[in-house]
Protein backbone atom coordinates (compact mmCIF):
# COMPACT_ATOMS: atom_id res chain seq x y z
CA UNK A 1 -81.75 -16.71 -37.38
CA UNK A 2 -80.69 -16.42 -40.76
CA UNK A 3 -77.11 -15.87 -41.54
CA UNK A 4 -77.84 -17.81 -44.25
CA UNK A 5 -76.22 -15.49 -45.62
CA UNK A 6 -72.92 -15.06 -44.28
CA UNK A 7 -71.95 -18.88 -46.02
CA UNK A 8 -74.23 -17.64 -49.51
CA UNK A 9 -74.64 -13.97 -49.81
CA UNK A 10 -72.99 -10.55 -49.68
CA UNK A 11 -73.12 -8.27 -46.77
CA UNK A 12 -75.64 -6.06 -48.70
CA UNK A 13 -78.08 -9.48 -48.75
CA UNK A 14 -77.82 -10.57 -45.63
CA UNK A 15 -79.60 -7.29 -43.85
CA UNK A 16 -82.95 -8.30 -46.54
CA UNK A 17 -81.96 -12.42 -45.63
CA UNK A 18 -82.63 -11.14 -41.79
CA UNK A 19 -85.42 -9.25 -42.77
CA UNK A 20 -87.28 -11.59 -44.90
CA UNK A 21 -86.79 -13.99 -41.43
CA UNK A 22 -88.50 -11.62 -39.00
CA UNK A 23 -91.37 -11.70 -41.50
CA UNK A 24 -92.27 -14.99 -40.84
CA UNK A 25 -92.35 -14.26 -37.32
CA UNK A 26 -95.44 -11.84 -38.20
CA UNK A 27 -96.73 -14.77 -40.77
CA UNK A 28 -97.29 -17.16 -37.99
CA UNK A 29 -98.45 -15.25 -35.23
CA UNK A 30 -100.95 -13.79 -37.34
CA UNK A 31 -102.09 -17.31 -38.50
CA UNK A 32 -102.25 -18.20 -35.16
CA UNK A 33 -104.55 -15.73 -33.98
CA UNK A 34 -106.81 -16.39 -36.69
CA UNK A 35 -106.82 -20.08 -35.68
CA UNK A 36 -107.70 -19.29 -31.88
CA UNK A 37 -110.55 -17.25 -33.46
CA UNK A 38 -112.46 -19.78 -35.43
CA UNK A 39 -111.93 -22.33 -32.50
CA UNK A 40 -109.00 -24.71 -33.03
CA UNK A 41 -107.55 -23.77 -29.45
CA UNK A 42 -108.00 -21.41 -26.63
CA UNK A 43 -105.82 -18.21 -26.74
CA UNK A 44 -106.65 -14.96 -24.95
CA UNK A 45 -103.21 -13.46 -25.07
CA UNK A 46 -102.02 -13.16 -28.97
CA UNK A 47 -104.86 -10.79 -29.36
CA UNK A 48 -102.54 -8.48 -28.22
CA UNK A 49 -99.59 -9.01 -29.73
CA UNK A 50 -100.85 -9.27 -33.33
CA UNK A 51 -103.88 -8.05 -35.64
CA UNK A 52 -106.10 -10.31 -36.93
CA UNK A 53 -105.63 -11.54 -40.21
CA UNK A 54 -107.68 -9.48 -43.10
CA UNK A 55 -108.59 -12.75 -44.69
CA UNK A 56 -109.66 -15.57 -43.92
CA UNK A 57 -106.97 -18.68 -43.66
CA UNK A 58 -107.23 -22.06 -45.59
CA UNK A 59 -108.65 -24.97 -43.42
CA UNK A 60 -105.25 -26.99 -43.91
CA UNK A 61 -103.51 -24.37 -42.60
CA UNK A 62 -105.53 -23.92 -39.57
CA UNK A 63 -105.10 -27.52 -38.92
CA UNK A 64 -101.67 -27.33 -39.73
CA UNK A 65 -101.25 -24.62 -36.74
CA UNK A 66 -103.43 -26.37 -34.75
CA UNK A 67 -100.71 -30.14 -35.33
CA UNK A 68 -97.74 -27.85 -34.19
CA UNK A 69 -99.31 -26.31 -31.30
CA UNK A 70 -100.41 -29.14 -30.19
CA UNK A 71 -97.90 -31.21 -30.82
CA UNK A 72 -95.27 -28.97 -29.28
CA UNK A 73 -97.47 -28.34 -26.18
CA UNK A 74 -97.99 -32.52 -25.08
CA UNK A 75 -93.84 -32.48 -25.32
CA UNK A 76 -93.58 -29.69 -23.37
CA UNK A 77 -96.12 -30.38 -20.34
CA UNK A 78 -94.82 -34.34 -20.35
CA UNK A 79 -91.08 -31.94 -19.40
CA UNK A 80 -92.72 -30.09 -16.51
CA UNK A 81 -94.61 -33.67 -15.67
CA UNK A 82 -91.04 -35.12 -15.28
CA UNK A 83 -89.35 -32.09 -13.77
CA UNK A 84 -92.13 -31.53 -11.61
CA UNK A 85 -91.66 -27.93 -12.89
CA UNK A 86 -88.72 -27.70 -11.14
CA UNK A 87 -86.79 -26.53 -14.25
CA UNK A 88 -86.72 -23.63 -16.89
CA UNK A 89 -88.09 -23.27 -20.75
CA UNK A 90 -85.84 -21.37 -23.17
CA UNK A 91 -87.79 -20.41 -26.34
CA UNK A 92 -85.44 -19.94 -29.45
CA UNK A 93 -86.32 -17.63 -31.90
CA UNK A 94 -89.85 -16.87 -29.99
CA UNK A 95 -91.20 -14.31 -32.08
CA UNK A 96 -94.67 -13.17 -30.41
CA UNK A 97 -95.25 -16.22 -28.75
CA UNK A 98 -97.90 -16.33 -25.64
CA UNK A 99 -96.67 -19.45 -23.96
CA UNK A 100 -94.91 -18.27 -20.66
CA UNK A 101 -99.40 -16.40 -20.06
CA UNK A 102 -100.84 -19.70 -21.18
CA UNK A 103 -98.35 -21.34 -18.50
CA UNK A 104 -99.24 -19.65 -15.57
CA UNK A 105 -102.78 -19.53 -16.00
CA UNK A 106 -102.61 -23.55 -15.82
CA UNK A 107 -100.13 -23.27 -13.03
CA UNK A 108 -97.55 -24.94 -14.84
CA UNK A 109 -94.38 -22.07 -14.94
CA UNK A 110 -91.27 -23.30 -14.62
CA UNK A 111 -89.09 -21.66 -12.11
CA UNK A 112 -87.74 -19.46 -15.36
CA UNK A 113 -88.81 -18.67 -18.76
CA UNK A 114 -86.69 -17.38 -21.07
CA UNK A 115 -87.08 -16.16 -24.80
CA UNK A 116 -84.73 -15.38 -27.47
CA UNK A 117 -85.09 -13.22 -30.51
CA UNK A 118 -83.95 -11.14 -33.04
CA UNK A 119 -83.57 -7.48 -31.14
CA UNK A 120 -86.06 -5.73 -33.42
CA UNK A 121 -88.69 -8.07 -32.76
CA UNK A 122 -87.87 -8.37 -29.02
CA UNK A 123 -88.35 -4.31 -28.96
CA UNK A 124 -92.16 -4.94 -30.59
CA UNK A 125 -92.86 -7.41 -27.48
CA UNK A 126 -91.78 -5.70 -25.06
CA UNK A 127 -93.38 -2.26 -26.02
CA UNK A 128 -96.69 -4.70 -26.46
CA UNK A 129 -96.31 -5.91 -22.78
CA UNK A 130 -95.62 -2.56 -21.43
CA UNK A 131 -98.60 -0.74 -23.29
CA UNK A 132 -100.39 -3.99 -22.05
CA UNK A 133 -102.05 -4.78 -18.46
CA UNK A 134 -103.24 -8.14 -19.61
CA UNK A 135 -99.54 -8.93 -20.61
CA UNK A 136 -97.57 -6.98 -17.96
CA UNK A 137 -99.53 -7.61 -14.93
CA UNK A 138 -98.88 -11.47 -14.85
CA UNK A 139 -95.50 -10.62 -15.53
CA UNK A 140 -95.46 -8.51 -12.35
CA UNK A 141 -97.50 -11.19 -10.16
CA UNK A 142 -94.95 -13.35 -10.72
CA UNK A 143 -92.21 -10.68 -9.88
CA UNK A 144 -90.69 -10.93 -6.27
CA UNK A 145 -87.08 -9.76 -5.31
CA UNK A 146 -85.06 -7.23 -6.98
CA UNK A 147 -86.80 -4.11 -8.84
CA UNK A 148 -88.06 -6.01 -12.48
CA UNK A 149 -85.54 -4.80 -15.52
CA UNK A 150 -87.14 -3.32 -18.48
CA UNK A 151 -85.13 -1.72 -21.30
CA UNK A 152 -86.35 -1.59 -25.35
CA UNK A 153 -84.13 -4.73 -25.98
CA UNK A 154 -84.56 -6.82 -22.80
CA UNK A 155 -86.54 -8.00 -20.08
CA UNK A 156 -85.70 -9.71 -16.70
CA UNK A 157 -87.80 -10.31 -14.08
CA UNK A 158 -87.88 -13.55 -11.42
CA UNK A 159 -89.84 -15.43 -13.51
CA UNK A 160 -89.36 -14.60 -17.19
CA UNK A 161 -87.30 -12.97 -19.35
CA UNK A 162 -86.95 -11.60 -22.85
CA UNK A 163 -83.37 -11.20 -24.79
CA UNK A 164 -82.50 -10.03 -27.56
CA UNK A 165 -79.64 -12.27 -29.29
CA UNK A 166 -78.45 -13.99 -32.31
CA UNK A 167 -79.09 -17.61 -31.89
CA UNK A 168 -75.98 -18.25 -34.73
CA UNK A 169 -73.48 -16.74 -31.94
CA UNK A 170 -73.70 -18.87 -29.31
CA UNK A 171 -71.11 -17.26 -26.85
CA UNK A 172 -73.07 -13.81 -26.94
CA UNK A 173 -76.73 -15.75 -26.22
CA UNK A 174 -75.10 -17.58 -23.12
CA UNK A 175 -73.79 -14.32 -22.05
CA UNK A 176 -77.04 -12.48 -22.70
CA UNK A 177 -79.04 -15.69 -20.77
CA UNK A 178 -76.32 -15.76 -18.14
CA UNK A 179 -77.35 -11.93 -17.32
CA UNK A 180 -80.69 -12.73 -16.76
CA UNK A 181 -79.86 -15.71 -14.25
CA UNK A 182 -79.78 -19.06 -16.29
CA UNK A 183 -78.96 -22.24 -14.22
CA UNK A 184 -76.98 -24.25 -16.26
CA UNK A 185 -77.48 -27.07 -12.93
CA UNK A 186 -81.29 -26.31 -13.72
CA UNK A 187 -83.19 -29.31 -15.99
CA UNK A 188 -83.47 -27.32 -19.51
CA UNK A 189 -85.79 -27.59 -22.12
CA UNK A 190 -85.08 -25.49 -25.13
CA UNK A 191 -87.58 -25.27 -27.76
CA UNK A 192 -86.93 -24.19 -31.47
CA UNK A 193 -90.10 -23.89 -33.86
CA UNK A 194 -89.32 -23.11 -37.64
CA UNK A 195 -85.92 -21.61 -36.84
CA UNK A 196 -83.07 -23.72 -37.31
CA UNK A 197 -84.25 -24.15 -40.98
CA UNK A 198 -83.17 -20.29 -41.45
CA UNK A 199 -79.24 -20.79 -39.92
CA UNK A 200 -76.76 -22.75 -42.18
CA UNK A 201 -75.82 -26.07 -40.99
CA UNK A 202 -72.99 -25.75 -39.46
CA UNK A 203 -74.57 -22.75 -37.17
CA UNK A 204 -77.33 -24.66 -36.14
CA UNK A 205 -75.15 -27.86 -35.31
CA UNK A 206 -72.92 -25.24 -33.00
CA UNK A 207 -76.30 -24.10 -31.54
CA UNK A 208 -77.08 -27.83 -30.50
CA UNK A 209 -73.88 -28.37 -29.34
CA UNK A 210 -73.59 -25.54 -27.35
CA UNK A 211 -77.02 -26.87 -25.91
CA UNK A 212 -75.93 -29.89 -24.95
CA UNK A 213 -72.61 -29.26 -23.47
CA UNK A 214 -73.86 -26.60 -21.67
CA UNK A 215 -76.87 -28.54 -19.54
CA UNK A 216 -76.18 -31.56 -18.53
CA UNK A 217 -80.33 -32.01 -17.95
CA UNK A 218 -82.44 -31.28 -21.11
CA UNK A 219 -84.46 -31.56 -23.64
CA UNK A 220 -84.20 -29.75 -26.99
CA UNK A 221 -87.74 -29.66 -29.11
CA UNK A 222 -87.50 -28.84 -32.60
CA UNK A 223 -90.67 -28.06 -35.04
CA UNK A 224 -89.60 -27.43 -38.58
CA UNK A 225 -89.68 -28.75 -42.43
CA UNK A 226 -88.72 -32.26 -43.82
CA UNK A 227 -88.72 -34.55 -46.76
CA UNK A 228 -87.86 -31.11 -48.89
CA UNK A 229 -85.68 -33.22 -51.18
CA UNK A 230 -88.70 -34.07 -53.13
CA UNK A 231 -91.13 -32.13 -55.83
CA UNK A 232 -94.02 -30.84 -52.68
CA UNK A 233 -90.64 -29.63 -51.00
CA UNK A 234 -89.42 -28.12 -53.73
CA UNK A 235 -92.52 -26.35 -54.36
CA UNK A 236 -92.08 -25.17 -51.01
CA UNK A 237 -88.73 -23.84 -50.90
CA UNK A 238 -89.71 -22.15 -54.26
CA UNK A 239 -92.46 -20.05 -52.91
CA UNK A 240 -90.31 -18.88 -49.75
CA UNK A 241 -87.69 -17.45 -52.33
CA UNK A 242 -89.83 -15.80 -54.08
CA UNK A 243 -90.48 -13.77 -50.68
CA UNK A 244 -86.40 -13.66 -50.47
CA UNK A 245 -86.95 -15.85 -47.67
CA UNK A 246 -83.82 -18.30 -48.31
CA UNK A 247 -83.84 -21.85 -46.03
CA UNK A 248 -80.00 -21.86 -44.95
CA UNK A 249 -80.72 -25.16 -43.52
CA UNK A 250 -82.59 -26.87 -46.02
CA UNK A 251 -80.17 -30.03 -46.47
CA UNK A 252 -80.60 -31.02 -42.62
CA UNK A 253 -84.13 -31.53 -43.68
CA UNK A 254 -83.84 -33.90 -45.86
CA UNK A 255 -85.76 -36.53 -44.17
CA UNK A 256 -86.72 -37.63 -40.77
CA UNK A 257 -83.32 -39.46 -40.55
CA UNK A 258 -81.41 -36.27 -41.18
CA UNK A 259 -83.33 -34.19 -38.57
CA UNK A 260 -82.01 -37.39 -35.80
CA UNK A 261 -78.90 -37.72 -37.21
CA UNK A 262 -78.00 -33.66 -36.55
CA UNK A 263 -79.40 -33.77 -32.92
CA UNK A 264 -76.83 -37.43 -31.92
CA UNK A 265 -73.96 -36.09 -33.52
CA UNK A 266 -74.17 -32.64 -31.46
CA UNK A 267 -73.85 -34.57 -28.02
CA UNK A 268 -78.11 -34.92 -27.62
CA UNK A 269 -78.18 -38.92 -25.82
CA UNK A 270 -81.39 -39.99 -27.97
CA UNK A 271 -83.25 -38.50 -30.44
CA UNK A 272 -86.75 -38.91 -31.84
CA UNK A 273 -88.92 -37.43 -35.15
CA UNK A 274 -92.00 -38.11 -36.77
CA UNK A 275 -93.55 -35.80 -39.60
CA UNK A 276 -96.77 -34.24 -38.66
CA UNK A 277 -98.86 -36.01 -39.97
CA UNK A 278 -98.37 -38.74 -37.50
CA UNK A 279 -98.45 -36.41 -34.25
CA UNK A 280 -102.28 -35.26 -36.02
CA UNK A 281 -102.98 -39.35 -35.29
CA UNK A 282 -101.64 -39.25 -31.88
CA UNK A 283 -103.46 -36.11 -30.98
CA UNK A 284 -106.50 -36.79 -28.25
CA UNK A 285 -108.89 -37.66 -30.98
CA UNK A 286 -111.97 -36.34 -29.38
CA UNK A 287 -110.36 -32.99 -29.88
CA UNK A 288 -109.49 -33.57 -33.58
CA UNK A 289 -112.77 -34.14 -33.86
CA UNK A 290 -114.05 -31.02 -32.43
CA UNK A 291 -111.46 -29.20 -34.56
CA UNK A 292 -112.34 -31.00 -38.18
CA UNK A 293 -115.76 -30.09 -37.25
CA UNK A 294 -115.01 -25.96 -37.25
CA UNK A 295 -114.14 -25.99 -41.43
CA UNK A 296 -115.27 -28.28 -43.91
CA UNK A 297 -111.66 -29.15 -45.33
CA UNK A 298 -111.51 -29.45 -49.44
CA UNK A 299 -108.11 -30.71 -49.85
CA UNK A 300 -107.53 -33.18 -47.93
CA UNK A 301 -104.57 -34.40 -50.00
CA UNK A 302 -103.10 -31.19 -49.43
CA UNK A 303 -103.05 -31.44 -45.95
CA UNK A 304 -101.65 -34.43 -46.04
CA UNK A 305 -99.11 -33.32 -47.91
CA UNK A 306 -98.68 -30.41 -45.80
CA UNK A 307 -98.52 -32.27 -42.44
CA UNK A 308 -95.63 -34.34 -44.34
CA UNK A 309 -93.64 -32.14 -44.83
CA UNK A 310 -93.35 -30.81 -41.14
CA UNK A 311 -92.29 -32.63 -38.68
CA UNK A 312 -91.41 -32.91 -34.60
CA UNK A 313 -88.11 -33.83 -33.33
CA UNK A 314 -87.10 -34.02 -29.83
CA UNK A 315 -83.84 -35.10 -27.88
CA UNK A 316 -82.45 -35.46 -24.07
CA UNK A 317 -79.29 -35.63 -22.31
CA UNK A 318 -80.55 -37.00 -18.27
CA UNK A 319 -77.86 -37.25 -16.01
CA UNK A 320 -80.33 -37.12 -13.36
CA UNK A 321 -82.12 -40.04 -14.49
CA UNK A 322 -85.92 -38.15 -14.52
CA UNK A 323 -86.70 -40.38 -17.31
CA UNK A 324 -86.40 -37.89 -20.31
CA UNK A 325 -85.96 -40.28 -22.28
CA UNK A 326 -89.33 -41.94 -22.45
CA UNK A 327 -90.36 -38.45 -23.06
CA UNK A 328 -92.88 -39.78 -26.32
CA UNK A 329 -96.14 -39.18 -27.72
C-alpha cells in the first residue's frame, strides 16, 4: 500500500518501500497471536497462519492489540446489526487476518467477504488455507454453486474471496473485485487497519473516493496513527524509518480533525474519530477488566501515550436510510 514512493523515491526504492510494508503485515499478525495466547481474546484460527512470537510482547502492546480488535469488531457487528447481514465486508490491505472464520463461527457472514492484498502476501494465505483443513473446510461449507476458484494469487468462492491488488490503483481493484462478483447495489462496509498511512495522500483520498462513488450504501472503517505532529509521534515515525518503513500518509494524521476532514471531502456523508484511548473507555468494562488482570502493566503512561496516538475513524453514505449513521460506540 505503499507507493509512497512513487511521489518520494526512485524506482530502485520503491520495490524495498513495498517490502518494508508487507513486513508489518507479519509484525501484527504475529503480535496478535501472541495476544490470543496469553488471553486478551479468543482466536483459534491465526495459529495457522503465523508462528508464535519468540518473545514475549510488552503488556501495552497487548492491550494496544486488544483496543483495535476490539474496537474494530463493535463497528463492524453494529454493520451486520443494521444490515441484518444482508451485505458484504471488503478488507483492505488484510494481511493474515482471521475475520471472515471468526464470522461464521458466530453466524454472522455477510452474504460476501472479500480481502485485498499485496499479491505476495495473498500467495502466503492462500497456500496456508490450502495446506489447511481448519482454514479450507469452512471455506468449502460455505461453498455452493459453481466449482470454487483457487489459483496462487486469488480466491473466489460463494462466500469469500481473496485478491490480490494494489489498493493505490483503484480501477484495477474494482476490476479484480468485480471478477469475483461484487454488488455495488449490495450495503458495503470496507475496512482499512494501518494501511492508508503507507499510500500518499492523494492515493488514499482517490481510494475513498472511489469508495464512495462506487456504493451508494456503506461504511468505510479506518484504524490507523494520529496526533504524529508532535514529539511521541515523531518518535514514532522515527523508529519505522529506521526499518525503511516510510509513512506516505503521515500529514493526514495529523490529528483527529484531519483523519474527518479526508473521509467528508472524498464524498463519505458523516464522519466520526476518536483516538484509542477513548474506544479502551467505551470497551465493555467487565472485559477490560478481565484483560488488565492477564499482565501487570508498568507503564501505564506509555500506554496512554500509545492508545493516543491511534485512533478509529468511521464514515457512511445511506441512501437506504438503515441508520448508518448512528453507527457509534
Amino acid at each position: 500500500m505503499a507507493t509512497a514512493a512513487r511521489d518520494q523515491l526512485p524506482a530502485a526504492g520503491l520495490d524495498e518501500a513495498d517490502e518494508a510494508v508487507r513486513g508489518t503485515c507479519e509484525d501484527a499478525s504475529v503480535c496478535k497471536r501472541f495476544a490470543v495466547s496469553v488471553g486478551y481474546w479468543k482466536d483459534p484460527y491465526i495459529q495457522y497462519f503465523v508462528r508464535q512470537a519468540k518473545e514475549r510482547k510488552a503488556p501495552e502492546i497487548n492491550r494496544g492489540y486488544y483496543a483495535r480488535v476490539q474496537g474494530v469488531s463493535y463497528l463492524l457487528e453494529a454493520f451486520l446489526k443494521k444490515t441484518e447481514c444482508n451485505c458484504q465486508i471488503v478488507n483492505l490491505g488484510a494481511g493474515m487476518d482471521t475475520l471472515f472464520w471468526r464470522l461464521k463461527d458466530e453466524n454472522l457472514l455477510p452474504r460476501k467477504y472479500f480481502e485485498v492484498d499485496f499479491p505476495m502476501i495473498v500467495a502466503r494465505k492462500i497456500h496456508n488455507i490450502k495446506s489447511k483443513p481448519p482454514l479450507s473446510k469452512p471455506i468449502i461449507e460455505t461453498h455452493s454453486g459453481d466449482s470454487l476458484l483457487i489459483d496462487s494469487h486469488s480466491l473466489d468462492s460463494s462466500r469469500y474471496s481473496i485478491v490480490g491488488a494494489d489498493l493505490r490503483f483503484s480501477s484495477d481493484l474494482e476490476e479484480k473485485l468485480k471478477k469475483h462478483k461484487l454488488d455495488v447495489h449490495l450495503p458495503t462496509l470496507l475496512v482499512a487497519e494501518c494501511v492508508l498511512v503507507y499510500m500518499t495522500p492523494q492515493q488514499s483520498a482517490n481510494l475513498l473516493k472511489w469508495a464512495a462513488s462506487t456504493f451508494p450504501v456503506a461504511m468505510f472503517i479506518n484504524y490507523e496513527q494520529v496526533n504524529m505532529a508532535d514529539r511521541f509521534g515523531q518518535i514514532m515515525i522515527e523508529n519505522l524509518q529506521r526499518r525503511q518503513c516510510n509513512l506516505a500518509g503521515v500529514e493526514v494524521c495529523r490529528s483527529l480533525e484531519s483523519q474527518k476532514e479526508r473521509l467528508l471531502l472524498n464524498g463519505w456523508e458523516n464522519a466520526h474519530a476518536i483516538d484509542m484511548m477513548k474506544v479502551y473507555s467505551f470497551l465493555p468494562q467487565a472485559d477490560v477488566k478481565r484483560i488488565e488482570e492477564l499482565e501487570f502493566l508498568d507503564e501505564k503512561e506509555l500506554f496512554e501515550q500509545l492508545m493516543q496516538h491511534y485512533c478509529i475513524c468511521w464514515a457512511s453514505k445511506d441512501s437506504s436510510n438503515l441508520g448508518l449513521a448512528d453507527i457509534t460506540f
